[in-house]
C-alpha atoms as a PDB file:
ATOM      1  CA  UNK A   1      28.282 -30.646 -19.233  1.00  0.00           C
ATOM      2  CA  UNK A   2      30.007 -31.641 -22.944  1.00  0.00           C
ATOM      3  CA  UNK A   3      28.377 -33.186 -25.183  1.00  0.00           C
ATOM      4  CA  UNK A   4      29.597 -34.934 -28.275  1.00  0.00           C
ATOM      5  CA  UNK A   5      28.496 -35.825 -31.646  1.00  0.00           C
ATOM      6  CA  UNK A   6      27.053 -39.320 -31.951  1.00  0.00           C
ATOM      7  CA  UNK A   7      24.455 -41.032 -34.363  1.00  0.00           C
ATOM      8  CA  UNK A   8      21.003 -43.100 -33.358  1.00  0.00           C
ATOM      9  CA  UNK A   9      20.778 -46.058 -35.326  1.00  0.00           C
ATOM     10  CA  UNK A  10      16.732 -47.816 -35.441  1.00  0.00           C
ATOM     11  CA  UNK A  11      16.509 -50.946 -37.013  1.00  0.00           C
ATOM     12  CA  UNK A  12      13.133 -52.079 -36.634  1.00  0.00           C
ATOM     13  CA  UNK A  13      12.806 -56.086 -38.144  1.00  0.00           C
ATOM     14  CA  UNK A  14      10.870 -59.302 -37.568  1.00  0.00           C
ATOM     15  CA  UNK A  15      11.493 -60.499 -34.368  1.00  0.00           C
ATOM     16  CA  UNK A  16      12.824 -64.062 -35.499  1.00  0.00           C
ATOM     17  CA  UNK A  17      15.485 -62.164 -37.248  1.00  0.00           C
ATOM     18  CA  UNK A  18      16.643 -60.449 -33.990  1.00  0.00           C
ATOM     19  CA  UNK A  19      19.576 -62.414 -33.767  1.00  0.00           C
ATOM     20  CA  UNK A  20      20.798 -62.389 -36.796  1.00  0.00           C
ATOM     21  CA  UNK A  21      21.121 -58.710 -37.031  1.00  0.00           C
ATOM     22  CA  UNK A  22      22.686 -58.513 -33.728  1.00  0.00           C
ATOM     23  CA  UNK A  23      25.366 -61.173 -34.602  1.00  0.00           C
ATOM     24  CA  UNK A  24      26.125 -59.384 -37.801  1.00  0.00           C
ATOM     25  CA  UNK A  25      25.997 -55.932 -35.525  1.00  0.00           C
ATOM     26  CA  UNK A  26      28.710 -57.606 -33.069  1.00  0.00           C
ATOM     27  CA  UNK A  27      30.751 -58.552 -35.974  1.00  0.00           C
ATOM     28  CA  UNK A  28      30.883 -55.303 -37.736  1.00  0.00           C
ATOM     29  CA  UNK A  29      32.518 -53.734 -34.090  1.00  0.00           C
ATOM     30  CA  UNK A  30      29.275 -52.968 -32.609  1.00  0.00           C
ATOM     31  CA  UNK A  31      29.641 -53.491 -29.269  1.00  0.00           C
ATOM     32  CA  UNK A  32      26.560 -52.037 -27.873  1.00  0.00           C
ATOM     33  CA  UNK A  33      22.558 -51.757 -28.321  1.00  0.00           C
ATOM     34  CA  UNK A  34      19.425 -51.896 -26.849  1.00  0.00           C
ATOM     35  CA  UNK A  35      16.292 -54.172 -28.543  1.00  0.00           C
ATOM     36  CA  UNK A  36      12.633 -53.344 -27.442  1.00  0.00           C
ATOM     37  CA  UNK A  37      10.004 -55.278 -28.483  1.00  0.00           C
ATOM     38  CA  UNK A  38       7.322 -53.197 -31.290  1.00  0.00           C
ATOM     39  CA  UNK A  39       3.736 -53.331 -30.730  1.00  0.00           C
ATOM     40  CA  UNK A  40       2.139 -52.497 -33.790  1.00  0.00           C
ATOM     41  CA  UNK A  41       2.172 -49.829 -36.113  1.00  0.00           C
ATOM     42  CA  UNK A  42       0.956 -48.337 -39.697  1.00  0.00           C
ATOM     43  CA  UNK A  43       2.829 -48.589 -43.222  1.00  0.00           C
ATOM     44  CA  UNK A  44       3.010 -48.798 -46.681  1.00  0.00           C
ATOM     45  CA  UNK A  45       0.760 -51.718 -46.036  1.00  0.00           C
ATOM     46  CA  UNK A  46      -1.671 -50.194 -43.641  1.00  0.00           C
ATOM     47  CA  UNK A  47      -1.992 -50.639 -40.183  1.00  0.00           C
ATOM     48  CA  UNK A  48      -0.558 -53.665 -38.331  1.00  0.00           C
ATOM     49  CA  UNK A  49      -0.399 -55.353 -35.064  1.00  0.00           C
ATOM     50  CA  UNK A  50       1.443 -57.780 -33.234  1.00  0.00           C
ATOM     51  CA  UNK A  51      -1.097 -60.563 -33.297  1.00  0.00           C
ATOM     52  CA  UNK A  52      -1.857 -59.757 -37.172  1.00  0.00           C
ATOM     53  CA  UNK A  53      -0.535 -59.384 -40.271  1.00  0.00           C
ATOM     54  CA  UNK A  54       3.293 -59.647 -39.555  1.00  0.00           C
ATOM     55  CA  UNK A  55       2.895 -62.848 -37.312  1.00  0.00           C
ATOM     56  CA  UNK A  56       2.799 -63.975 -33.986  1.00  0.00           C
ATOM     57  CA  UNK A  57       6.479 -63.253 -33.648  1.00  0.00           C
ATOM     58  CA  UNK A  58       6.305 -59.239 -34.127  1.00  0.00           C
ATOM     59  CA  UNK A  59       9.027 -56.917 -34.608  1.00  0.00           C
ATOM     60  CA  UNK A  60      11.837 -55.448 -32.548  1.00  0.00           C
ATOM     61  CA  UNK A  61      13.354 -52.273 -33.067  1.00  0.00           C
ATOM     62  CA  UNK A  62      17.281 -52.501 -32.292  1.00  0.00           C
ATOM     63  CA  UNK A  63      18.875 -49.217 -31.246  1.00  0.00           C
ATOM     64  CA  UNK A  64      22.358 -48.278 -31.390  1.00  0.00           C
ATOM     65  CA  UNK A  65      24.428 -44.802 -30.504  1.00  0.00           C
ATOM     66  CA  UNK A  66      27.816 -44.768 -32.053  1.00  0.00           C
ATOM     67  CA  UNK A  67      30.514 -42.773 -33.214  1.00  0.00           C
ATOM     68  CA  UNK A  68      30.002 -41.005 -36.393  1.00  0.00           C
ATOM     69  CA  UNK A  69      33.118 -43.210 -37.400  1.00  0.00           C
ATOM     70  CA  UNK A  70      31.495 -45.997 -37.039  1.00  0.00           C
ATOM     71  CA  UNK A  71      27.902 -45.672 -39.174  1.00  0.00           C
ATOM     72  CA  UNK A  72      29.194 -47.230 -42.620  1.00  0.00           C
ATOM     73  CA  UNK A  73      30.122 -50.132 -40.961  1.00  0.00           C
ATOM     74  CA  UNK A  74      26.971 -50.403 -39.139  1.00  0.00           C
ATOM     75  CA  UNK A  75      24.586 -49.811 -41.731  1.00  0.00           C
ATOM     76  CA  UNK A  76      26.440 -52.362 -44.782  1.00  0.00           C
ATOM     77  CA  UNK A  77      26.246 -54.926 -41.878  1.00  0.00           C
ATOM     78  CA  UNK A  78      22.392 -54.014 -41.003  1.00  0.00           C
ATOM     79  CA  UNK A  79      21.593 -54.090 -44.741  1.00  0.00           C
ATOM     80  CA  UNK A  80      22.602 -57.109 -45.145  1.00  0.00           C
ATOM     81  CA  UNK A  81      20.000 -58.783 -42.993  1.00  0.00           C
ATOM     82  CA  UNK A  82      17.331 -56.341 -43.753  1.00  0.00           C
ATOM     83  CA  UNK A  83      17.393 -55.986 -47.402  1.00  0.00           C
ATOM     84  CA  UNK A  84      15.651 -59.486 -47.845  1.00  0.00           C
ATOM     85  CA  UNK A  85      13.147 -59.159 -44.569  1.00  0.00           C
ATOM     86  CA  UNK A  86      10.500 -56.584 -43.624  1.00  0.00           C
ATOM     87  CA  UNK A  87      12.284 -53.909 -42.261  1.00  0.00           C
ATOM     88  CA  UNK A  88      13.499 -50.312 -41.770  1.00  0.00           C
ATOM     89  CA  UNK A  89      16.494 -48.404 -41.255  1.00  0.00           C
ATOM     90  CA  UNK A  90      16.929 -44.840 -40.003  1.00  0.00           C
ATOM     91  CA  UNK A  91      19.360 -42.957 -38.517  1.00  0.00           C
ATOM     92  CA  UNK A  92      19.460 -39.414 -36.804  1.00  0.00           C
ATOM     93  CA  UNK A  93      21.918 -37.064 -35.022  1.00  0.00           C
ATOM     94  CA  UNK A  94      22.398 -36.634 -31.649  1.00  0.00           C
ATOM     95  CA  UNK A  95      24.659 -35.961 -28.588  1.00  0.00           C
ATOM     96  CA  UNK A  96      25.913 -38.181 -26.076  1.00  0.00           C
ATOM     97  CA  UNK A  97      27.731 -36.790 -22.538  1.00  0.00           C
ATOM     98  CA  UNK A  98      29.747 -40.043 -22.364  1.00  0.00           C
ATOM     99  CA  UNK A  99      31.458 -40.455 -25.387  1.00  0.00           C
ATOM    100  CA  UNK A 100      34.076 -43.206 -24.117  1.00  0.00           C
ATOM    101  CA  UNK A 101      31.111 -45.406 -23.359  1.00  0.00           C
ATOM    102  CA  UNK A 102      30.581 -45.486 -27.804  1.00  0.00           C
END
Protein backbone atom coordinates (compact mmCIF):
# COMPACT_ATOMS: atom_id res chain seq x y z
CA UNK A 1 0.00 0.00 0.00
CA UNK A 2 1.35 3.92 -0.76
CA UNK A 3 1.93 5.97 1.59
CA UNK A 4 2.41 9.69 1.48
CA UNK A 5 4.11 12.38 3.27
CA UNK A 6 1.96 14.16 5.84
CA UNK A 7 2.70 16.13 9.17
CA UNK A 8 1.12 15.45 12.94
CA UNK A 9 0.22 18.57 14.42
CA UNK A 10 -0.30 18.37 18.80
CA UNK A 11 -1.58 21.28 20.29
CA UNK A 12 -2.08 20.56 23.76
CA UNK A 13 -4.03 23.90 25.63
CA UNK A 14 -6.45 24.70 28.44
CA UNK A 15 -9.52 23.18 27.82
CA UNK A 16 -11.67 26.51 27.95
CA UNK A 17 -9.59 27.59 25.07
CA UNK A 18 -10.62 24.52 22.96
CA UNK A 19 -12.74 26.43 20.86
CA UNK A 20 -10.98 29.08 20.14
CA UNK A 21 -8.15 27.25 18.62
CA UNK A 22 -10.41 25.15 16.64
CA UNK A 23 -12.29 28.20 15.17
CA UNK A 24 -9.03 29.82 14.30
CA UNK A 25 -7.91 26.08 12.94
CA UNK A 26 -11.21 26.07 10.64
CA UNK A 27 -10.40 29.45 9.46
CA UNK A 28 -6.87 28.95 8.48
CA UNK A 29 -8.34 25.83 5.93
CA UNK A 30 -8.15 23.23 8.48
CA UNK A 31 -10.76 21.14 7.85
CA UNK A 32 -10.04 18.26 10.04
CA UNK A 33 -8.85 17.15 13.73
CA UNK A 34 -9.35 15.12 16.49
CA UNK A 35 -9.40 16.70 20.41
CA UNK A 36 -8.86 14.22 23.38
CA UNK A 37 -9.17 15.27 26.63
CA UNK A 38 -5.34 15.32 28.81
CA UNK A 39 -5.17 13.83 32.11
CA UNK A 40 -2.30 15.14 33.74
CA UNK A 41 1.18 15.35 33.13
CA UNK A 42 4.81 16.80 34.25
CA UNK A 43 6.57 20.19 33.08
CA UNK A 44 8.61 22.97 33.46
CA UNK A 45 6.42 23.45 36.45
CA UNK A 46 6.43 19.99 37.87
CA UNK A 47 3.93 17.54 37.84
CA UNK A 48 0.23 18.36 37.27
CA UNK A 49 -3.16 16.92 37.25
CA UNK A 50 -6.47 17.54 36.10
CA UNK A 51 -8.05 18.37 39.42
CA UNK A 52 -4.82 20.58 40.39
CA UNK A 53 -2.78 23.12 39.46
CA UNK A 54 -4.10 23.96 35.88
CA UNK A 55 -7.86 23.99 37.03
CA UNK A 56 -10.83 22.11 37.04
CA UNK A 57 -11.15 22.62 33.32
CA UNK A 58 -7.83 20.61 32.19
CA UNK A 59 -6.27 20.51 28.94
CA UNK A 60 -6.99 19.02 25.54
CA UNK A 61 -4.56 18.06 23.13
CA UNK A 62 -5.92 18.87 19.44
CA UNK A 63 -4.43 16.71 16.70
CA UNK A 64 -4.24 17.39 13.16
CA UNK A 65 -2.59 15.39 9.94
CA UNK A 66 -2.16 17.62 6.99
CA UNK A 67 -0.40 18.21 3.96
CA UNK A 68 3.06 19.42 4.28
CA UNK A 69 1.52 22.45 2.26
CA UNK A 70 -0.50 23.26 4.67
CA UNK A 71 1.75 23.52 8.20
CA UNK A 72 2.58 27.43 8.00
CA UNK A 73 -0.81 28.15 7.89
CA UNK A 74 -1.63 25.92 10.66
CA UNK A 75 0.90 26.76 13.04
CA UNK A 76 0.64 31.12 12.60
CA UNK A 77 -3.10 30.36 13.24
CA UNK A 78 -2.32 27.93 16.40
CA UNK A 79 0.18 30.53 17.69
CA UNK A 80 -1.99 32.90 17.82
CA UNK A 81 -4.16 31.41 20.52
CA UNK A 82 -1.39 29.72 22.28
CA UNK A 83 1.22 32.28 22.61
CA UNK A 84 -0.80 34.06 25.47
CA UNK A 85 -2.23 30.61 27.24
CA UNK A 86 -0.46 27.57 28.70
CA UNK A 87 0.34 25.57 25.95
CA UNK A 88 2.49 23.52 23.53
CA UNK A 89 3.05 23.00 20.03
CA UNK A 90 4.82 20.14 18.24
CA UNK A 91 4.84 18.72 15.14
CA UNK A 92 6.35 15.43 13.61
CA UNK A 93 6.52 13.52 10.28
CA UNK A 94 4.58 10.89 9.22
CA UNK A 95 2.71 8.93 6.46
CA UNK A 96 -0.78 8.72 5.70
CA UNK A 97 -2.34 5.85 3.05
CA UNK A 98 -5.23 8.24 2.25
CA UNK A 99 -3.88 11.30 1.21
CA UNK A 100 -7.21 12.77 -0.47
CA UNK A 101 -8.81 12.51 2.93
CA UNK A 102 -5.92 15.73 4.07
Amino acid sequence: MQTHAAKRVEIIIEAPMESRLTDALENAGVTGFTVLPVLGGSGRSGRWTREGQVGRAGMVAVICLIRPDRLDALLDAAFGVVERHIGVVSVTDTQVVRAERF
